[in-house]
PDB file of N, CA and C in Angstrom:
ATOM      1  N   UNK A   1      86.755  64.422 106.763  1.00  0.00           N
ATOM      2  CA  UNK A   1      86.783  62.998 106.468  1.00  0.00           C
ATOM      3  C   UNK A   1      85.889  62.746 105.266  1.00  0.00           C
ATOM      4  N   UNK A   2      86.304  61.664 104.233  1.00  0.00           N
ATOM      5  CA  UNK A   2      85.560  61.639 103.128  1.00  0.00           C
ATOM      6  C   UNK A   2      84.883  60.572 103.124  1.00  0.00           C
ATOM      7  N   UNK A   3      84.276  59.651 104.228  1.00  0.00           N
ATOM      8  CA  UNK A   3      83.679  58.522 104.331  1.00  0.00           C
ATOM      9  C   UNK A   3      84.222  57.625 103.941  1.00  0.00           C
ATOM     10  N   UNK A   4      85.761  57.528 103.937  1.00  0.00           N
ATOM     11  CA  UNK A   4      86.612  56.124 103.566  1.00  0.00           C
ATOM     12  C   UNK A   4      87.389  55.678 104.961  1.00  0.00           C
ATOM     13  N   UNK A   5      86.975  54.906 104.952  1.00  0.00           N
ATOM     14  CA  UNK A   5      87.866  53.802 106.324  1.00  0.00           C
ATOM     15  C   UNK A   5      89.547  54.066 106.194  1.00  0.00           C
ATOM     16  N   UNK A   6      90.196  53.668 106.785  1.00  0.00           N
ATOM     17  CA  UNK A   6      91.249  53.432 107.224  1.00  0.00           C
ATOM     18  C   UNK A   6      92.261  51.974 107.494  1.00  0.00           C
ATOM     19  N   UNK A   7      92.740  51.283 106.760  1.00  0.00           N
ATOM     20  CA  UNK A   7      93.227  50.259 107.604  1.00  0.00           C
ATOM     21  C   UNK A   7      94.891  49.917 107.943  1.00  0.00           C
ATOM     22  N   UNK A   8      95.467  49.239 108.587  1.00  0.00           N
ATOM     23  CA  UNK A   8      96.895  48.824 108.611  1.00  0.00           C
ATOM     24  C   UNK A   8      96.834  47.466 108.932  1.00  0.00           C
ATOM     25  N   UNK A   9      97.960  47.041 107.661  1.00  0.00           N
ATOM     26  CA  UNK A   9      97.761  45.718 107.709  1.00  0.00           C
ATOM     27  C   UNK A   9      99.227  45.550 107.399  1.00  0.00           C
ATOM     28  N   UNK A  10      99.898  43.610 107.101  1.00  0.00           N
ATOM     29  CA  UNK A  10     100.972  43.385 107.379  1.00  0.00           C
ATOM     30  C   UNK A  10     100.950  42.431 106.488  1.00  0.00           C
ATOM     31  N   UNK A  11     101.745  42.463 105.466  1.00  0.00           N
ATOM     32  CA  UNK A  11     102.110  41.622 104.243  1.00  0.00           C
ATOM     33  C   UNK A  11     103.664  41.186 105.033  1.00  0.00           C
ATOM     34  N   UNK A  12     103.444  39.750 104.130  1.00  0.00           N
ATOM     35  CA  UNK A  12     104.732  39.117 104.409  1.00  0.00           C
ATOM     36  C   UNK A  12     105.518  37.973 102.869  1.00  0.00           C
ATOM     37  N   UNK A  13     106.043  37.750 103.189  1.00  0.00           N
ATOM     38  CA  UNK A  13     106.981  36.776 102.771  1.00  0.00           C
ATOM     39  C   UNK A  13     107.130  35.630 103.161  1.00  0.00           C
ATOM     40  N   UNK A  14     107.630  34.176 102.690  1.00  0.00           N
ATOM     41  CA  UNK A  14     107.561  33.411 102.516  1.00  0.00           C
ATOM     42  C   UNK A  14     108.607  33.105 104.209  1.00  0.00           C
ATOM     43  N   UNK A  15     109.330  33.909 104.590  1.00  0.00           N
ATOM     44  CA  UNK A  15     110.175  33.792 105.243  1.00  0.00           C
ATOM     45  C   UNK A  15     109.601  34.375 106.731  1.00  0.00           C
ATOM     46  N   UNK A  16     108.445  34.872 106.320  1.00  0.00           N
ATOM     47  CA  UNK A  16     107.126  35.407 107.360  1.00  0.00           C
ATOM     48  C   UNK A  16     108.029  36.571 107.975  1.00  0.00           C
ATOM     49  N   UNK A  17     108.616  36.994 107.214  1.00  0.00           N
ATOM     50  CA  UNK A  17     109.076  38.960 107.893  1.00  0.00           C
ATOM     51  C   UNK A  17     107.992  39.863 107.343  1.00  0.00           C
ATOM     52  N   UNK A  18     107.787  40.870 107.865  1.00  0.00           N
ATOM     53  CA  UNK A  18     106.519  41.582 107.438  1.00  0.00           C
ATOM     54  C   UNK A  18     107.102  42.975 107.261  1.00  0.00           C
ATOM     55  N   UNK A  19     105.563  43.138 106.589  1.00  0.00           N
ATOM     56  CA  UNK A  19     105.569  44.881 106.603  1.00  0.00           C
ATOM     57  C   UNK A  19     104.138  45.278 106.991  1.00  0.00           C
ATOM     58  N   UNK A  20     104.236  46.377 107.547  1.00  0.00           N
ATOM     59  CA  UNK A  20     102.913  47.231 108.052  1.00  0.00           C
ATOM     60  C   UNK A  20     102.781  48.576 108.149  1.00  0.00           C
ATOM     61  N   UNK A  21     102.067  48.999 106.734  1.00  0.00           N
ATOM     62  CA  UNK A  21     101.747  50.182 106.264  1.00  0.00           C
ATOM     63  C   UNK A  21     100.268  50.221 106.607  1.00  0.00           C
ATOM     64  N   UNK A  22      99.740  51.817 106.964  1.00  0.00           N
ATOM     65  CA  UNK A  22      98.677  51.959 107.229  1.00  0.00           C
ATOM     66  C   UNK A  22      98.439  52.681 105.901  1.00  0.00           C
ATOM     67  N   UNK A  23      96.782  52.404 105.245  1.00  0.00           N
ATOM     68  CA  UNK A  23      96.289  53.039 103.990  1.00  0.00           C
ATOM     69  C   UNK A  23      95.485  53.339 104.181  1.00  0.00           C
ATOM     70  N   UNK A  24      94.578  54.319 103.375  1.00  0.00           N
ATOM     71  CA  UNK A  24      93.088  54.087 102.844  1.00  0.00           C
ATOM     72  C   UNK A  24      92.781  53.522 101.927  1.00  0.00           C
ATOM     73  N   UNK A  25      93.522  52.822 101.109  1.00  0.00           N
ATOM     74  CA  UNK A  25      93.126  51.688 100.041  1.00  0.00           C
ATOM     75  C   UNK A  25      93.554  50.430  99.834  1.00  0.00           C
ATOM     76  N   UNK A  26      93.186  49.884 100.796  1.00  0.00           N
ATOM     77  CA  UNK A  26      94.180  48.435 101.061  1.00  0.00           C
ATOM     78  C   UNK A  26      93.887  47.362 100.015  1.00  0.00           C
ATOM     79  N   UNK A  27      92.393  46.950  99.110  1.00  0.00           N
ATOM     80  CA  UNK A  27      92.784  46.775  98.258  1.00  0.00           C
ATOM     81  C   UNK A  27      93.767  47.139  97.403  1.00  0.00           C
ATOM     82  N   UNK A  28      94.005  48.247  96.235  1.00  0.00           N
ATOM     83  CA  UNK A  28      94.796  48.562  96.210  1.00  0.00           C
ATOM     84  C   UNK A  28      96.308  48.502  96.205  1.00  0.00           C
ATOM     85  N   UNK A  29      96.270  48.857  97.313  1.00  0.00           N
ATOM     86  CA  UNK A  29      97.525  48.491  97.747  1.00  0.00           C
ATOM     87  C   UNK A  29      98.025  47.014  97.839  1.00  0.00           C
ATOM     88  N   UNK A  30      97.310  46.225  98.402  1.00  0.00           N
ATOM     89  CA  UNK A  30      97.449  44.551  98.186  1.00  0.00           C
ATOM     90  C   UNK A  30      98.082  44.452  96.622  1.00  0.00           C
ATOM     91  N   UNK A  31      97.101  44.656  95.712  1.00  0.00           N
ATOM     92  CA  UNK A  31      97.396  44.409  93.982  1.00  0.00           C
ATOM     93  C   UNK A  31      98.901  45.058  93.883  1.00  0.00           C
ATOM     94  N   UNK A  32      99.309  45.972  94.312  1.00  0.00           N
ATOM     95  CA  UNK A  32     100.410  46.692  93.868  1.00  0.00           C
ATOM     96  C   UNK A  32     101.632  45.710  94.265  1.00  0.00           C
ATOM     97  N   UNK A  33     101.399  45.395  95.579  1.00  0.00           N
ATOM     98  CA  UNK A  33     102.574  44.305  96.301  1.00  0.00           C
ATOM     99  C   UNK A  33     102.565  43.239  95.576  1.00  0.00           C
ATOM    100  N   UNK A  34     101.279  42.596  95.352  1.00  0.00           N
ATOM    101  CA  UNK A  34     101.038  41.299  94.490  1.00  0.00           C
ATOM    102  C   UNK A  34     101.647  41.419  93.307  1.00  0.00           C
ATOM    103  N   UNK A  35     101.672  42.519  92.651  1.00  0.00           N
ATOM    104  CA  UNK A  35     102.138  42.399  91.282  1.00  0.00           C
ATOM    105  C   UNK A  35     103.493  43.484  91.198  1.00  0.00           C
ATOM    106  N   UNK A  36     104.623  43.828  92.452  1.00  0.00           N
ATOM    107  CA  UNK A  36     105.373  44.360  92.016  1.00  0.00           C
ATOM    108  C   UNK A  36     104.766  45.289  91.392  1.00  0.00           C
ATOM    109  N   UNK A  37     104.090  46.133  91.445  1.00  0.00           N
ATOM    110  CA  UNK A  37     103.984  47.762  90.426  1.00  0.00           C
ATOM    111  C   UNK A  37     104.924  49.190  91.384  1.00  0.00           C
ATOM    112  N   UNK A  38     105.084  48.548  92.628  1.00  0.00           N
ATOM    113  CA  UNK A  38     105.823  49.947  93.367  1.00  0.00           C
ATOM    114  C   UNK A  38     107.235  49.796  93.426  1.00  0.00           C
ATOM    115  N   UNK A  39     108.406  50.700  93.424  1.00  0.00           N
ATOM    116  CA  UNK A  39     109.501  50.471  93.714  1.00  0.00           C
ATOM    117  C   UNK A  39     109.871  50.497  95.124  1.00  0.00           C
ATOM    118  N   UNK A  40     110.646  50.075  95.754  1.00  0.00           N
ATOM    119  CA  UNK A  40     110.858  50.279  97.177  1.00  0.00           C
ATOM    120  C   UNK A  40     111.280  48.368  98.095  1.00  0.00           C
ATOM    121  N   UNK A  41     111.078  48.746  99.408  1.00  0.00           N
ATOM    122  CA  UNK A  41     111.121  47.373 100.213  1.00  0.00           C
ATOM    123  C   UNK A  41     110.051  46.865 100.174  1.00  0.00           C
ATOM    124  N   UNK A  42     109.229  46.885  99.839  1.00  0.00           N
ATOM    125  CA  UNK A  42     108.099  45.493  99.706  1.00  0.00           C
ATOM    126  C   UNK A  42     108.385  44.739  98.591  1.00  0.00           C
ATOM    127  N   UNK A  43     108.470  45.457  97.168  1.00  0.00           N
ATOM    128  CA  UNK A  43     108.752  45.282  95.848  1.00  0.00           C
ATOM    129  C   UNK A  43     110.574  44.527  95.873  1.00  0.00           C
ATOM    130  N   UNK A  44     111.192  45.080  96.534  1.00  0.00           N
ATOM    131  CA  UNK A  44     112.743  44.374  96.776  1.00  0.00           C
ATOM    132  C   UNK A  44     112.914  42.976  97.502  1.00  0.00           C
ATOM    133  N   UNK A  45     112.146  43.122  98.341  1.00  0.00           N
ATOM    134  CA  UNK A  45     111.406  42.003  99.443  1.00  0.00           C
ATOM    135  C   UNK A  45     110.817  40.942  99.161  1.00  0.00           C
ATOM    136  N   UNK A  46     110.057  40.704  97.970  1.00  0.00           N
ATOM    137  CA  UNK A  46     108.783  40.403  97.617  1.00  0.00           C
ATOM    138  C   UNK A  46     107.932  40.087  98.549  1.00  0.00           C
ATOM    139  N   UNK A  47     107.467  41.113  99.212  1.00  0.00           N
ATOM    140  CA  UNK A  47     106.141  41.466 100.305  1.00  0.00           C
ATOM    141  C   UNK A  47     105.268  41.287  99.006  1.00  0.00           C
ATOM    142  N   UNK A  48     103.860  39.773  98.780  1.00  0.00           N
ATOM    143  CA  UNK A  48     102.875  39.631  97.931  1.00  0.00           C
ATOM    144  C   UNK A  48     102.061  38.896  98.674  1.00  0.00           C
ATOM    145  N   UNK A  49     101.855  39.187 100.068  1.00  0.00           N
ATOM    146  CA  UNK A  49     100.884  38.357 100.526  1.00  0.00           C
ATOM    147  C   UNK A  49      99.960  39.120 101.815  1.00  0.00           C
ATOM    148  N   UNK A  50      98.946  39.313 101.795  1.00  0.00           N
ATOM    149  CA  UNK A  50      98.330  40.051 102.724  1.00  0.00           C
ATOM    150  C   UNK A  50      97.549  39.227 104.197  1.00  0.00           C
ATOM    151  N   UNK A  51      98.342  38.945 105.135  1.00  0.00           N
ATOM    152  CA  UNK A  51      98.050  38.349 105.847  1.00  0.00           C
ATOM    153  C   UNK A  51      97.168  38.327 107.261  1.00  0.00           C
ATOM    154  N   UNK A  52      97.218  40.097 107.410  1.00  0.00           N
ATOM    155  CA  UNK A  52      96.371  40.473 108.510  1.00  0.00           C
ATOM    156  C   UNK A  52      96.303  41.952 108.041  1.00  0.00           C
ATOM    157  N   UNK A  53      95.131  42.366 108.518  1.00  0.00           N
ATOM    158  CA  UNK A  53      94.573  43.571 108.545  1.00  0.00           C
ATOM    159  C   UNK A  53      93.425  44.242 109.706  1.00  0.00           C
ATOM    160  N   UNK A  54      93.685  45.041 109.854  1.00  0.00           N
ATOM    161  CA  UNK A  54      92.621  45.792 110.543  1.00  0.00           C
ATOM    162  C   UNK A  54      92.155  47.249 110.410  1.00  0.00           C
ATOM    163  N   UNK A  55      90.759  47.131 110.157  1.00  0.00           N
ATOM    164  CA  UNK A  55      90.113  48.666 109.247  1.00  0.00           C
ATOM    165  C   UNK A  55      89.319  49.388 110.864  1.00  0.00           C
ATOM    166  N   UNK A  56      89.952  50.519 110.544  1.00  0.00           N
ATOM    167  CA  UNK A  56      89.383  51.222 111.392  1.00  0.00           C
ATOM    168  C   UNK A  56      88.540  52.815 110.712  1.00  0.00           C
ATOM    169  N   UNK A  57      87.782  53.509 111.490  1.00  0.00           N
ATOM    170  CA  UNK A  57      86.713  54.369 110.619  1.00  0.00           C
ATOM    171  C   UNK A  57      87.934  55.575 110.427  1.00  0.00           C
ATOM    172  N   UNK A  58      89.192  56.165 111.077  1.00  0.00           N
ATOM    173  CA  UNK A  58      89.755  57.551 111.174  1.00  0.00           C
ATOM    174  C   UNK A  58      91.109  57.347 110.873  1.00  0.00           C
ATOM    175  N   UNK A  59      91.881  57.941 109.736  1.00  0.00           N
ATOM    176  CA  UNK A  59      93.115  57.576 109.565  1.00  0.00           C
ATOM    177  C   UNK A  59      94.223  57.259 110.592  1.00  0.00           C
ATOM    178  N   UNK A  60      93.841  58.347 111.145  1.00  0.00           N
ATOM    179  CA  UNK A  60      94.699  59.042 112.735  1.00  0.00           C
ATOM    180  C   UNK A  60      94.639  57.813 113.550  1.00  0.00           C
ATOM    181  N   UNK A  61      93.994  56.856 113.460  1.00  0.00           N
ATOM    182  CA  UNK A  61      94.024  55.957 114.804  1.00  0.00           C
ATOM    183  C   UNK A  61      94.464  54.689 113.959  1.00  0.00           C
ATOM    184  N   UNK A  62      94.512  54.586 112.396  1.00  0.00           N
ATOM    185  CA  UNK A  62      94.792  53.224 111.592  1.00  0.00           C
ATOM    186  C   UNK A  62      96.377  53.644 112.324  1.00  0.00           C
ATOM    187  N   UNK A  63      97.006  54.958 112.127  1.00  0.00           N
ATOM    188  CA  UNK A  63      98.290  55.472 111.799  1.00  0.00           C
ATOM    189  C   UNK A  63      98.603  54.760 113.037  1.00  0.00           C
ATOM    190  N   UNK A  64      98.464  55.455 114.324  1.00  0.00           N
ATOM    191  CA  UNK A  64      98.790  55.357 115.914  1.00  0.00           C
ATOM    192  C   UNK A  64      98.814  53.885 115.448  1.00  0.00           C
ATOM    193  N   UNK A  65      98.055  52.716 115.362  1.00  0.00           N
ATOM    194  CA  UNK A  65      97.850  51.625 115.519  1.00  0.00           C
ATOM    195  C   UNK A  65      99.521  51.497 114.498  1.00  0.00           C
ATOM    196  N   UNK A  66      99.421  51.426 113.730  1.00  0.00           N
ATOM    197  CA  UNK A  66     100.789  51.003 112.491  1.00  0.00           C
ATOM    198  C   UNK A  66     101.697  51.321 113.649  1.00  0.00           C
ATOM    199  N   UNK A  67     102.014  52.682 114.141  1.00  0.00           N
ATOM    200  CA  UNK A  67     102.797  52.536 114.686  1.00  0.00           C
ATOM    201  C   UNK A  67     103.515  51.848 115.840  1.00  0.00           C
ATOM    202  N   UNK A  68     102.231  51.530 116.832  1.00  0.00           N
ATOM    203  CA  UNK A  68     102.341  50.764 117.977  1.00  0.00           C
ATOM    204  C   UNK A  68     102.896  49.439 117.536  1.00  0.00           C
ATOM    205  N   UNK A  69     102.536  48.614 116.378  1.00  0.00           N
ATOM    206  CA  UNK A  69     102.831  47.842 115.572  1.00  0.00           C
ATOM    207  C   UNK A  69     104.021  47.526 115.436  1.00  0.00           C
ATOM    208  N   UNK A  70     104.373  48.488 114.803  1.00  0.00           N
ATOM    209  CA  UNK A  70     105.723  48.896 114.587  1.00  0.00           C
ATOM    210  C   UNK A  70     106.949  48.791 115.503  1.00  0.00           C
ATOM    211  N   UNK A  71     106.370  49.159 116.553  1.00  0.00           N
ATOM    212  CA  UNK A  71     107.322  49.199 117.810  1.00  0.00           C
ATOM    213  C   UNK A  71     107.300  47.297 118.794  1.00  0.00           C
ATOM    214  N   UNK A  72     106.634  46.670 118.274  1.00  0.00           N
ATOM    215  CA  UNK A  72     106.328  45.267 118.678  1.00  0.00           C
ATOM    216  C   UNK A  72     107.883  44.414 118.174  1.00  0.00           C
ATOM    217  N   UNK A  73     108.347  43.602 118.880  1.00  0.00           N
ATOM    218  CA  UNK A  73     109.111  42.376 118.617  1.00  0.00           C
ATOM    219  C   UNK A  73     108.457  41.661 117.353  1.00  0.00           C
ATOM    220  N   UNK A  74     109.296  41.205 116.500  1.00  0.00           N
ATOM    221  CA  UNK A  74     108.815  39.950 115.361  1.00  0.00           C
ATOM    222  C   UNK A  74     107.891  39.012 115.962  1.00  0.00           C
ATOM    223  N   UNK A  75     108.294  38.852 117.182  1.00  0.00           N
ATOM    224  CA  UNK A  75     107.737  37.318 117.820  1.00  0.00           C
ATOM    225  C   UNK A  75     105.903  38.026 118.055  1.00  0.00           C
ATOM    226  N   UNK A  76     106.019  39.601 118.361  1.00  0.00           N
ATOM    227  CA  UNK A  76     104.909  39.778 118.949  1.00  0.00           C
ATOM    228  C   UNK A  76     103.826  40.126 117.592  1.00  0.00           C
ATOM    229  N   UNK A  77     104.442  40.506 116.701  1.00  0.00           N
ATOM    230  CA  UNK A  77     104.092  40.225 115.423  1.00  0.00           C
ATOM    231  C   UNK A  77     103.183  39.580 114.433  1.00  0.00           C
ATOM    232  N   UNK A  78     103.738  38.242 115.127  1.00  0.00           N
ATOM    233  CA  UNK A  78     103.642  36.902 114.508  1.00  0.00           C
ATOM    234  C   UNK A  78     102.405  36.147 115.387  1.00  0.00           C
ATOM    235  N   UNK A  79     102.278  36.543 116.585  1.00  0.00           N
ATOM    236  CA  UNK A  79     101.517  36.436 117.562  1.00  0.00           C
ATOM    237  C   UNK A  79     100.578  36.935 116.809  1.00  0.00           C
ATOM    238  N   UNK A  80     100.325  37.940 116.953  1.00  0.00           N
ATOM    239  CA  UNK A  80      99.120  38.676 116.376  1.00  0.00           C
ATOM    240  C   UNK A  80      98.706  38.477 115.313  1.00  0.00           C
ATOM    241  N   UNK A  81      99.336  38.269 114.029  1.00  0.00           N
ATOM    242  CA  UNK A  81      99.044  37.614 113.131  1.00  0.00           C
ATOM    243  C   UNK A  81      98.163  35.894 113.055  1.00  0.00           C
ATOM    244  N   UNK A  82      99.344  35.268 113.590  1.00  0.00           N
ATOM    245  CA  UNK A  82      98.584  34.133 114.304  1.00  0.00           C
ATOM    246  C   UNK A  82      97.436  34.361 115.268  1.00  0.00           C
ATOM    247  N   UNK A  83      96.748  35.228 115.942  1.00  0.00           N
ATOM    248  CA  UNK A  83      95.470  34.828 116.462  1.00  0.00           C
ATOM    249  C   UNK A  83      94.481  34.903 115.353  1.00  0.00           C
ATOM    250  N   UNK A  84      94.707  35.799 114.231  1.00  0.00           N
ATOM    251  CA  UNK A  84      93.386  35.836 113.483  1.00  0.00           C
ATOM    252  C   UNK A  84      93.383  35.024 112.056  1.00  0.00           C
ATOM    253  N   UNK A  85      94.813  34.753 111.754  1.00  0.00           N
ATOM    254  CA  UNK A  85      94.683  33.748 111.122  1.00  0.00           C
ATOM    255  C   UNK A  85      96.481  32.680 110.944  1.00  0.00           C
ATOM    256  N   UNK A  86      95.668  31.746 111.688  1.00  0.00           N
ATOM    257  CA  UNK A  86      97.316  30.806 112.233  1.00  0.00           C
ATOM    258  C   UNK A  86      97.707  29.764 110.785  1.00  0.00           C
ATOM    259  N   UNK A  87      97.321  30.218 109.883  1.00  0.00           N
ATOM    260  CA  UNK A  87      97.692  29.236 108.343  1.00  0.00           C
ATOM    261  C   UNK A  87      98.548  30.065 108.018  1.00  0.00           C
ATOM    262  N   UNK A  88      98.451  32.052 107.905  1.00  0.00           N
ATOM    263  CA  UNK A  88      99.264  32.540 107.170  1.00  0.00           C
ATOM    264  C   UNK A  88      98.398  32.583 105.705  1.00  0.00           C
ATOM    265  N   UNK A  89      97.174  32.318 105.921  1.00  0.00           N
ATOM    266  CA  UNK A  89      96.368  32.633 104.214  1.00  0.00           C
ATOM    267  C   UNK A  89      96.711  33.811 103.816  1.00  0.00           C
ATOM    268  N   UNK A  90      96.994  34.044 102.273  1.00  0.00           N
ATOM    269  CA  UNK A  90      97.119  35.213 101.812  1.00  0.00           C
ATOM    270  C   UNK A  90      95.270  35.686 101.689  1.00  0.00           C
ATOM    271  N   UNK A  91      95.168  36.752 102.560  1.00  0.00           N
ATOM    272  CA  UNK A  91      93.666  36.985 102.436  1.00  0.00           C
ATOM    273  C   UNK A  91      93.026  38.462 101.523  1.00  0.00           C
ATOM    274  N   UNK A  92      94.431  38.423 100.710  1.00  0.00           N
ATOM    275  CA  UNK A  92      93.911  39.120  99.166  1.00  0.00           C
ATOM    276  C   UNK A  92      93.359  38.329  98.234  1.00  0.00           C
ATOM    277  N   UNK A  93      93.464  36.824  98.327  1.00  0.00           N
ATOM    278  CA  UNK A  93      94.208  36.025  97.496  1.00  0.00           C
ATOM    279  C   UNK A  93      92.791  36.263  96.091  1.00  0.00           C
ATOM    280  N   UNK A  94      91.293  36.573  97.106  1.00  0.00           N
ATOM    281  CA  UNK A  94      90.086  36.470  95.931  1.00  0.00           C
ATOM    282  C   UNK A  94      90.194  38.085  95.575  1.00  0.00           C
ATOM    283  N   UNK A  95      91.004  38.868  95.631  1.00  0.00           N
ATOM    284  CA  UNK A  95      90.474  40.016  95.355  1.00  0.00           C
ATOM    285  C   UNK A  95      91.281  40.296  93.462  1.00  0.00           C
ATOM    286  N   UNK A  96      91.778  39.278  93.252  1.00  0.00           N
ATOM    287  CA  UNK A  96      92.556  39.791  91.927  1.00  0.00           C
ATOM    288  C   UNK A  96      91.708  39.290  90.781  1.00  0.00           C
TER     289      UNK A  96
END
């Protein structure tokens, strides 16, 4: 381990469908979605808003977590999103 955290978090759209990739550079990664620099479904999507996250210390358990995630209903999703923040703030929004 190289003393970098772990997190998985869930960008969305205006239409509040998400995505949830686990990283070690979630800044980063935020800027890339924000500004279209990757090709793929976020960039096709326009996934530019970072709405929930959670950093954990070991990749291996950000991953497990993405995936459990993953396997959740939209509704349960959205739930979760909504407990930690029920506006939907983009909470990259000061990092650019």
């Amino acid at each position: 381990m190289d003393g970098r955290s772990a997190s998985t978090s869930t960008s969305c759209r205006t239409s509040r469908a998400g995505s949830t990739p686990a990283t070690s550079t979630l800044r980063v990664r935020a800027f890339q979605h924000k500004h279209k620099l990757l090709e793929g479904f976020t960039s096709r999507y326009t996934f530019d808003q970072l709405v929930f996250y959670q950093t954990y210390t070991f990749p291996q358990t950000a991953i497990a977590r993405e995936k459990q995630i993953k396997g959740w209903t939209r509704a349960g999703k959205i739930d979760l999103i909504e407990q930690e923040n029920p506006d939907w703030w983009d909470l990259s929004a000061a990092w650019d």
